[in-house]
N, C-alpha and C. Protein backbone atom coordinates (compact mmCIF):
# COMPACT_ATOMS: atom_id res chain seq x y z
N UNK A 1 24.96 134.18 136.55
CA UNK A 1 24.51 134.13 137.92
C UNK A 1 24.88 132.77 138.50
N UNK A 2 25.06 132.78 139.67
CA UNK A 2 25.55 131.81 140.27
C UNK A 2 25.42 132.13 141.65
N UNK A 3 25.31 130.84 142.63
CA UNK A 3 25.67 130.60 144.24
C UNK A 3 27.55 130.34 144.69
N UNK A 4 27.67 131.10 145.42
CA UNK A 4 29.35 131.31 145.78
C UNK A 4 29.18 131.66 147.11
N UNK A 5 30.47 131.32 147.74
CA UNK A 5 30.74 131.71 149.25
C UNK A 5 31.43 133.03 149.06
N UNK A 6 31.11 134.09 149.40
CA UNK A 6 31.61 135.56 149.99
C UNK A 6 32.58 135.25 150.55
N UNK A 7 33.72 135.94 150.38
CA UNK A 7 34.65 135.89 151.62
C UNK A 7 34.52 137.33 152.29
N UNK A 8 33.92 138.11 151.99
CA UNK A 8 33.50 139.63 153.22
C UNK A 8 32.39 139.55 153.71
N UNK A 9 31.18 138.91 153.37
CA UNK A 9 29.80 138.52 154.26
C UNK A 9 30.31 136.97 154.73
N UNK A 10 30.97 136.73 154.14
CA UNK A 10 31.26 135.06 155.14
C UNK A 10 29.76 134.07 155.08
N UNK A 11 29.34 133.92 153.89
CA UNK A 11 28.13 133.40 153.58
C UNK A 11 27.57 132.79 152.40
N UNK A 12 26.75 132.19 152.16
CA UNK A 12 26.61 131.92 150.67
C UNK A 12 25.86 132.61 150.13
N UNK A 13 25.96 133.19 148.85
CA UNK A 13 25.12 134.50 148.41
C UNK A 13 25.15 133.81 146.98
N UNK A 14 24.07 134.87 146.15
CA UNK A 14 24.15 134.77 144.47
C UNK A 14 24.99 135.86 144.28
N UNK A 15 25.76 135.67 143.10
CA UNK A 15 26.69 136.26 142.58
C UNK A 15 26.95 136.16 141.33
N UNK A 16 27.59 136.92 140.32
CA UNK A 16 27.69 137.09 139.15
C UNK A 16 28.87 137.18 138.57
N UNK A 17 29.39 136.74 137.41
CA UNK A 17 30.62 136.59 136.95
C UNK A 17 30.87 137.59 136.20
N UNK A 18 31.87 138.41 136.09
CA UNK A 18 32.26 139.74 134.97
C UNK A 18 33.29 139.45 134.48
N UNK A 19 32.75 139.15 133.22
CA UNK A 19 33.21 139.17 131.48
C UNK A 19 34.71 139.64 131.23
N UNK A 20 34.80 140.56 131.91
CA UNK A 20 36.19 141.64 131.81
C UNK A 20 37.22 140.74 132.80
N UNK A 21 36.86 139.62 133.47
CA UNK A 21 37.76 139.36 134.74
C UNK A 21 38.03 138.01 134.25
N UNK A 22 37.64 137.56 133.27
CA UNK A 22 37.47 135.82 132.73
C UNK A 22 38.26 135.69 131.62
N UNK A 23 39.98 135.06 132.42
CA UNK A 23 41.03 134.55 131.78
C UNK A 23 40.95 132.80 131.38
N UNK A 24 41.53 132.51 130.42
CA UNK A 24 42.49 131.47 130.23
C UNK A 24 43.95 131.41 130.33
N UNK A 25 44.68 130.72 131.06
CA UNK A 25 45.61 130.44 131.45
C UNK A 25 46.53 129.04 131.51
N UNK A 26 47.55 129.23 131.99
CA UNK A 26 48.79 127.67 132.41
C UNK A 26 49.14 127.96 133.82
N UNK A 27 48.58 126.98 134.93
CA UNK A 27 49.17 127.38 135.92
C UNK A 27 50.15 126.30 136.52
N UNK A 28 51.49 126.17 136.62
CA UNK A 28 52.17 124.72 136.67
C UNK A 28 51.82 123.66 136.27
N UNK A 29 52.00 124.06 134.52
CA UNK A 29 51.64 123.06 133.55
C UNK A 29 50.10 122.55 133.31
N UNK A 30 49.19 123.24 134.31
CA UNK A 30 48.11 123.04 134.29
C UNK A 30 46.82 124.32 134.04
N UNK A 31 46.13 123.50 132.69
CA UNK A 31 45.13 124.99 131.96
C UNK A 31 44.15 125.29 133.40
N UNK A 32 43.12 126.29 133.40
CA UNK A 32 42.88 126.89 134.60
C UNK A 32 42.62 128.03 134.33
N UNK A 33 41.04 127.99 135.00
CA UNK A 33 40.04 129.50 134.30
C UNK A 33 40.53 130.63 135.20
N UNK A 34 40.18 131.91 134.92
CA UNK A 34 40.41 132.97 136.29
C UNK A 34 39.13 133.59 136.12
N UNK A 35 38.17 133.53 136.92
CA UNK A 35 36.82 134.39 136.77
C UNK A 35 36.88 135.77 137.98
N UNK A 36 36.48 136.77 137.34
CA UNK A 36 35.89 137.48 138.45
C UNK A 36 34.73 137.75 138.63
N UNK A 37 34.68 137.64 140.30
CA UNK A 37 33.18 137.35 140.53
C UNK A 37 32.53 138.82 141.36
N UNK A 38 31.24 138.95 141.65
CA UNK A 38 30.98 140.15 142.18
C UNK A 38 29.82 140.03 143.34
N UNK A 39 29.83 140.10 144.56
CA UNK A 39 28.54 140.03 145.44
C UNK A 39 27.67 141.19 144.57
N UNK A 40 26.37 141.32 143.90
CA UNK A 40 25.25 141.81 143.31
C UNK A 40 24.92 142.72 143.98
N UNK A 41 25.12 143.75 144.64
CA UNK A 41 24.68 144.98 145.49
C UNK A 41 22.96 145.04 145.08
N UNK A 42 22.64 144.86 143.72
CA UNK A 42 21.20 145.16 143.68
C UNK A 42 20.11 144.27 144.20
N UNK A 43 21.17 142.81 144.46
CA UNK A 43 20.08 142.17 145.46
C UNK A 43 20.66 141.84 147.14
N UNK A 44 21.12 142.99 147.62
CA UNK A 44 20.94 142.94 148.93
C UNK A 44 22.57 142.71 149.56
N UNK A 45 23.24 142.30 148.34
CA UNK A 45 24.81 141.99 148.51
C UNK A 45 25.95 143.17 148.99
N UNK A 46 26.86 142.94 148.89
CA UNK A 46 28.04 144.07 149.27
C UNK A 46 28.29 144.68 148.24
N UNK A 47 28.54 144.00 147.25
CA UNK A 47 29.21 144.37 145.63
C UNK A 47 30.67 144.36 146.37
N UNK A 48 31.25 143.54 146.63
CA UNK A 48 32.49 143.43 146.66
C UNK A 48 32.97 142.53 145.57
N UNK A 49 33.97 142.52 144.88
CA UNK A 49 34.56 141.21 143.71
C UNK A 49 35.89 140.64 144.44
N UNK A 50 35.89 139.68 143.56
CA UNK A 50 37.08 138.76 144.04
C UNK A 50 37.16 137.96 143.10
N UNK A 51 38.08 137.23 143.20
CA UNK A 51 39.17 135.90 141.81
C UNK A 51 38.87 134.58 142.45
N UNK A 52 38.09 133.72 141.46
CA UNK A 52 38.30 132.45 141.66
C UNK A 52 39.34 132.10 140.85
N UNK A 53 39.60 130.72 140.94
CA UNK A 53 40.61 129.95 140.16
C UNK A 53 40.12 128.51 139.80
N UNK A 54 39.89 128.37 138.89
CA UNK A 54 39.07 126.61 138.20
C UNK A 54 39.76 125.94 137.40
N UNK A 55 39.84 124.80 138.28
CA UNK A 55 41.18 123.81 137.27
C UNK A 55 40.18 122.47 137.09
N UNK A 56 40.55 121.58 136.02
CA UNK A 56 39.63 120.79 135.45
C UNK A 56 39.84 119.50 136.32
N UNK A 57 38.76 118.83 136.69
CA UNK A 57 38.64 117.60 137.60
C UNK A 57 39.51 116.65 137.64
N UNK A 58 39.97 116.18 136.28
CA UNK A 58 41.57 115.51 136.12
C UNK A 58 43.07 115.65 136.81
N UNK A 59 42.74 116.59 137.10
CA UNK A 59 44.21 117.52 137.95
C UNK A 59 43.79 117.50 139.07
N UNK A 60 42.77 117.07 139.85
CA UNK A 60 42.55 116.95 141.40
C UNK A 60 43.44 115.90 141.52
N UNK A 61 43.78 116.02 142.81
CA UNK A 61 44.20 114.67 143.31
C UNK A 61 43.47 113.35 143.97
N UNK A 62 44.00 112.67 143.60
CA UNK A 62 43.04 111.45 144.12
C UNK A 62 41.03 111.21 142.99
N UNK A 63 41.52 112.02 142.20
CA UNK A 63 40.12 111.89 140.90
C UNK A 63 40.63 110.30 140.18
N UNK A 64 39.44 109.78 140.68
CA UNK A 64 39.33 108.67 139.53
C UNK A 64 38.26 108.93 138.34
N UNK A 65 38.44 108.44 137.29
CA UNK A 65 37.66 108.30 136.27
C UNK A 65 36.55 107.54 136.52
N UNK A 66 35.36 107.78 136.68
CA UNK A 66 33.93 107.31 136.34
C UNK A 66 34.11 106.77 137.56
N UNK A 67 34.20 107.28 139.17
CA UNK A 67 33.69 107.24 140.16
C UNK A 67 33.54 108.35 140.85
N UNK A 68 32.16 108.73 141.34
CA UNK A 68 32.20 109.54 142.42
C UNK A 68 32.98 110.51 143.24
């Protein structure tokens, strides 16, 4: 369970991650989760799913080490 922005209610909702949708990957040389996520229809949601993409804080740009 988790808080995520909807992109079909256009909102922030709780939402849930499914097991079946949660890759490891290389995406231009860089590792990088693939989750699929689901608006919860049983609490009031759409139940629509959709793909995030999570790359590790190091690979941002402009990340310094041990600041903010």
């Amino acid at each position: 369970m988790g808080v995520r922005y909807c992109p079909y209610c256009k909102q922030i909702v709780e939402t849930k991650t499914l097991m079946k949708g949660y890759k490891h990957q290389m995406y231009n040389g860089i590792p990088v989760k693939l989750r699929l996520i689901v608006h919860k229809e049983e609490d009031g949601g759409c139940g629509q799913t959709w793909e995030t993409v999570e790359i590790p804080v190091e690979y941002v740009i402009g990340y310094k080490k041990g600041k903010p």
